[in-house]
Protein backbone atom coordinates (compact mmCIF):
# COMPACT_ATOMS: atom_id res chain seq x y z
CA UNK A 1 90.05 -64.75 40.38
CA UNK A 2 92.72 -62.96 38.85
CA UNK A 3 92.82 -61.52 34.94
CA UNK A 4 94.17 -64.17 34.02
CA UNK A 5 92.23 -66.37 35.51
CA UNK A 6 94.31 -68.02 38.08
CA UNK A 7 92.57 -68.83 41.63
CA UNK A 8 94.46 -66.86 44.53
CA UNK A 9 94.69 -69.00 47.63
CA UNK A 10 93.02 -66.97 50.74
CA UNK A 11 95.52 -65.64 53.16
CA UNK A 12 95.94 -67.58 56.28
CA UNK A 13 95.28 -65.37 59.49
CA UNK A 14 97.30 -66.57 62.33
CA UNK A 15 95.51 -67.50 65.56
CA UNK A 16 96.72 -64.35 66.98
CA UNK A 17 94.96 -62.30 64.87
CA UNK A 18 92.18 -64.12 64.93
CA UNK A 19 91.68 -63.49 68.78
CA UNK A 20 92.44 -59.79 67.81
CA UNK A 21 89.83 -59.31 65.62
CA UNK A 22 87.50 -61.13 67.82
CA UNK A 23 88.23 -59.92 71.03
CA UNK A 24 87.64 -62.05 74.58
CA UNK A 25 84.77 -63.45 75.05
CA UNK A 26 82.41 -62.71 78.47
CA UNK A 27 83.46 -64.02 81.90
CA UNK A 28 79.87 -65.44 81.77
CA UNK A 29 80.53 -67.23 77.74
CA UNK A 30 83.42 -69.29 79.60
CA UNK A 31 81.18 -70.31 82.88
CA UNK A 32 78.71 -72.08 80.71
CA UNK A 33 81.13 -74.87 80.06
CA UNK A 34 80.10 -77.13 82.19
CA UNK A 35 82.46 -80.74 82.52
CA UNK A 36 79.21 -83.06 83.26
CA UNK A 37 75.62 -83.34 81.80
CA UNK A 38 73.53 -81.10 84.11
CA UNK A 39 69.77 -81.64 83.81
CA UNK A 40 69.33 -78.78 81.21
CA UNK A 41 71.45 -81.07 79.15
CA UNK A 42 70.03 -83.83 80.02
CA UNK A 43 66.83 -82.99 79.07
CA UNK A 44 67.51 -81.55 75.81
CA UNK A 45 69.37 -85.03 75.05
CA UNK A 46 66.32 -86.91 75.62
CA UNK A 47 63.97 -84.73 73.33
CA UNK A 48 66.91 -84.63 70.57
CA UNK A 49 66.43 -86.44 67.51
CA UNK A 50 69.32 -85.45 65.64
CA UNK A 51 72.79 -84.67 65.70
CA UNK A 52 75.90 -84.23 63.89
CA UNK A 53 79.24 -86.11 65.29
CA UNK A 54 82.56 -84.77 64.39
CA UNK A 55 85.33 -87.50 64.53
CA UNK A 56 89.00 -87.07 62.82
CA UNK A 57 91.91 -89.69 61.83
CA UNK A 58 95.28 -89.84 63.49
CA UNK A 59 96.46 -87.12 61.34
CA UNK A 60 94.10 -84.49 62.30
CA UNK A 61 91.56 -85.25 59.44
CA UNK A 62 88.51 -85.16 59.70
CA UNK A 63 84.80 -86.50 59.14
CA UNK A 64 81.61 -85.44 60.68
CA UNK A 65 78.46 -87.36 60.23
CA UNK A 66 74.52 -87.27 60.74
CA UNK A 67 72.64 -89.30 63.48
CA UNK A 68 69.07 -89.11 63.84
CA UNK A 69 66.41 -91.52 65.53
CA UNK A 70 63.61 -91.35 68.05
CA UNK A 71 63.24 -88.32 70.34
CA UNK A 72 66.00 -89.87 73.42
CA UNK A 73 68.08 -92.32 71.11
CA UNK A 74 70.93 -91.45 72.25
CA UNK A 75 71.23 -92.40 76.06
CA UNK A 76 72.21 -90.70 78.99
CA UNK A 77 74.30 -93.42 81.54
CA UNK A 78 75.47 -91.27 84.17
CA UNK A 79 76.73 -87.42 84.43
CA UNK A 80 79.44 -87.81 82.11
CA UNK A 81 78.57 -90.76 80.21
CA UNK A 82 76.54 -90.97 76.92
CA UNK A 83 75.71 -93.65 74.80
CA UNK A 84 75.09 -93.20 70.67
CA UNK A 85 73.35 -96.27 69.12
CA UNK A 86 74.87 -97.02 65.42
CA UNK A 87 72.32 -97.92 62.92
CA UNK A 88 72.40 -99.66 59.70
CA UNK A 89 74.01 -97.21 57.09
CA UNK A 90 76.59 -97.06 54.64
CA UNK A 91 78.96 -99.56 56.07
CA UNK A 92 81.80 -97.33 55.33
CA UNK A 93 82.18 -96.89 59.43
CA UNK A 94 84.46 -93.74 59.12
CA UNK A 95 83.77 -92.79 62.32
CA UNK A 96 84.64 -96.33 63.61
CA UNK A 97 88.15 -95.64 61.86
CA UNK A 98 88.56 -92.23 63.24
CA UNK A 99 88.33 -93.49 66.96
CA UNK A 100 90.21 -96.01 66.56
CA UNK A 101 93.39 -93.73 65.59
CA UNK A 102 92.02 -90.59 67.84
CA UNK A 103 89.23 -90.98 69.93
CA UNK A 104 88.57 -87.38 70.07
CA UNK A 105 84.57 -86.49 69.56
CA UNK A 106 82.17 -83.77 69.25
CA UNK A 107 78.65 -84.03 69.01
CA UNK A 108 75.82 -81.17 68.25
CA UNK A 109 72.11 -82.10 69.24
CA UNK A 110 69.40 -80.10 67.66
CA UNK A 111 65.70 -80.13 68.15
CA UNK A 112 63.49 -78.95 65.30
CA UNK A 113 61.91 -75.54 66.35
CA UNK A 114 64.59 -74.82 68.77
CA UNK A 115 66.68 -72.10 67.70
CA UNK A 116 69.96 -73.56 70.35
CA UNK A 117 71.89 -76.06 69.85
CA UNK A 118 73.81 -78.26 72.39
CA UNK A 119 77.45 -79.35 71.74
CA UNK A 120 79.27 -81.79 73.97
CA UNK A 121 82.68 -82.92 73.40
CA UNK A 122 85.04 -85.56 74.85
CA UNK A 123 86.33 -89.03 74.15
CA UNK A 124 84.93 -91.97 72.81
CA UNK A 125 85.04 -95.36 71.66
CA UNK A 126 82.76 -98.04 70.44
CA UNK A 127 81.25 -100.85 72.57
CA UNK A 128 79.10 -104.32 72.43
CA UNK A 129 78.01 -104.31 75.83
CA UNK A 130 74.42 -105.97 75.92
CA UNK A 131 72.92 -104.21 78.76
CA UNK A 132 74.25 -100.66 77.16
CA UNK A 133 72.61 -101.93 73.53
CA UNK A 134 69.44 -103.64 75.25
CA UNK A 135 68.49 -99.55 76.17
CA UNK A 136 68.93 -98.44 72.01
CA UNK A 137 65.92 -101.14 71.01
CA UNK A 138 63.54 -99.69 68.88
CA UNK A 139 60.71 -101.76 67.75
CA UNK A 140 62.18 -105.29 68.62
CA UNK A 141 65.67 -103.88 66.75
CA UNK A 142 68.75 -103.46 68.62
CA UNK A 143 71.50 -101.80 67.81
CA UNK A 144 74.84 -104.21 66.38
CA UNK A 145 77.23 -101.07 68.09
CA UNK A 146 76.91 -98.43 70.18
CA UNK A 147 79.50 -95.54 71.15
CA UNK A 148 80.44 -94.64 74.45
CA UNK A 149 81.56 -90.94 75.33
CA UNK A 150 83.25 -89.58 78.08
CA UNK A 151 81.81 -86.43 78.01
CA UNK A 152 84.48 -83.61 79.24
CA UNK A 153 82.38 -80.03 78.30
CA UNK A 154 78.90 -79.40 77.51
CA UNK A 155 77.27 -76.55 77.06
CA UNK A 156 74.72 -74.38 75.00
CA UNK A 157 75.17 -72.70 71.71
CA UNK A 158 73.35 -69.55 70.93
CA UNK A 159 70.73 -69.60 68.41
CA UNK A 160 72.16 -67.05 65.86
CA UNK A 161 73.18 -69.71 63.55
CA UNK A 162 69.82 -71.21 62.98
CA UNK A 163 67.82 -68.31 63.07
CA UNK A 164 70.53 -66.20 59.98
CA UNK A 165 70.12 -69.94 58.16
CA UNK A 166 66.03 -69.89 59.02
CA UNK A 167 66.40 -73.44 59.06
CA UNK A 168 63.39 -73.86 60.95
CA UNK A 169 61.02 -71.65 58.58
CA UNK A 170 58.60 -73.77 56.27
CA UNK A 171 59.60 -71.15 53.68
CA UNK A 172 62.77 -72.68 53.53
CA UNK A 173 61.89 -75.99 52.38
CA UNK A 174 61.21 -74.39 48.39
CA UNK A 175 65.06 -74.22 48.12
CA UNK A 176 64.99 -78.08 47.89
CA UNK A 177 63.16 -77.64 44.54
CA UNK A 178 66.15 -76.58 43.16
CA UNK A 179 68.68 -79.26 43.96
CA UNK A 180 68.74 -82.41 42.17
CA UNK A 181 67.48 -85.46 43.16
CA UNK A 182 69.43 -88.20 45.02
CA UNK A 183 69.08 -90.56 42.03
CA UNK A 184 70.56 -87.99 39.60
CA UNK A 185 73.67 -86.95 41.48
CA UNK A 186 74.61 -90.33 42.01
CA UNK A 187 73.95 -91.33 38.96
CA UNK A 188 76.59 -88.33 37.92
CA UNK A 189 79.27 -88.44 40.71
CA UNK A 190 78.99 -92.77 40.47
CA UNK A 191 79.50 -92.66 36.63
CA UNK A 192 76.99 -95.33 36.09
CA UNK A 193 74.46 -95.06 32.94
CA UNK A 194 71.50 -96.32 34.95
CA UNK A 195 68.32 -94.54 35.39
CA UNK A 196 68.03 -91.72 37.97
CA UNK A 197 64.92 -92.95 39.14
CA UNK A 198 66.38 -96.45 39.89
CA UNK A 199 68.67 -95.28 41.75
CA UNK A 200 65.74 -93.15 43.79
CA UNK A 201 63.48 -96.13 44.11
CA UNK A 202 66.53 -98.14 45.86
CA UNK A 203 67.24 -95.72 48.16
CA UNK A 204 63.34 -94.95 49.12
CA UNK A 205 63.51 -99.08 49.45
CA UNK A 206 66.33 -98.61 51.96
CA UNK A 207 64.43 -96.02 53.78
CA UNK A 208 61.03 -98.00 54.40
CA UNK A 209 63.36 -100.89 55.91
CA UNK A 210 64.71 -98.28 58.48
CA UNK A 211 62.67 -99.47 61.41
């Protein structure tokens, strides 16, 4: 902020200086991009609860998203197929929008305790297919939609992001006692004058219904 108290806009660094500053990375860095799910890979995918899926619009904008299940949910069809089961949620289906402009898709896995992370990225698009949605059933509940990608790299990302965050230490869990609950902030961002803890008890109602 300036004296007067007028925001200056960051200068934009062109991608030639940004390889500058950086440098090249190791002959060894660009080997471990790997076109195909190897069994490393593979193996992390089926002990991955969680991941994040990037997606953006035709015009480049974009959305990324949380999906988390069972250890395995999402499925592993051949070398460079995999299979993402969509559960109930919001109903918004950004991600459905995005692929259906640019089917252009990255996905992060992460497995609590594990300091790497695995990103794969490709193409993708969603499907109905009842022998692809008999293998996301969970408990008698299928999935309505899946998503298909056509995996083009794979490979493993260092740990240094998890361990700076210490996502993974128990001691991190006290910073959620100092962010408001679900209930308030939508009770705030929604504009609606109902109780916070309404709004709470909804979405623990929506929770329990899960599986």
């Amino acid at each position: 902020m300036t004296s007067s108290n007028v925001a200056i806009r960051p200068r934009r660094v062109a991608p030639g200086e940004v390889r500058a500053r950086l440098g090249e990375p190791d002959a060894m860095i660009k080997k471990k991009k790997l076109g195909h799910i190897d069994r490393h890979s593979r193996r992390f995918i089926a002990h991955a609860p969680f991941l994040a899926m990037a997606t953006c619009d035709a015009t480049g904008f974009p959305d990324c998203t949380p999906r988390g299940d069972y250890p395995g949910f999402v499925k592993v069809l051949d070398e460079r197929t995999l299979a993402i089961p969509d559960r109930p949620g919001n109903k918004l289906a950004d991600s459905f929008r995005n692929l259906a402009e640019n089917d252009g898709i990255g996905l992060m896995f992460m497995i609590p305790g594990v300091r790497e992370v695995l990103r794969v990225n490709g193409h993708a698009y969603p499907t109905d297919e009842p022998e692809v949605l008999a293998r996301m059933r969970t408990e008698a509940k299928e999935a309505e939609l899946a998503i298909v990608v056509d995996v083009v790299e794979a490979f493993f990302h260092c740990g240094r992001a998890l361990i700076r965050s210490r996502l993974w230490d128990p001691a991190s869990q006290a910073l959620a006692e100092e962010i408001p609950s679900a209930g308030e902030v939508a009770a705030e961002q929604m504009g609606v004058d109902v109780d916070p803890k309404v709004l709470e008890n909804m979405l623990e109602a929506g929770y329990r219904q899960l599986y």
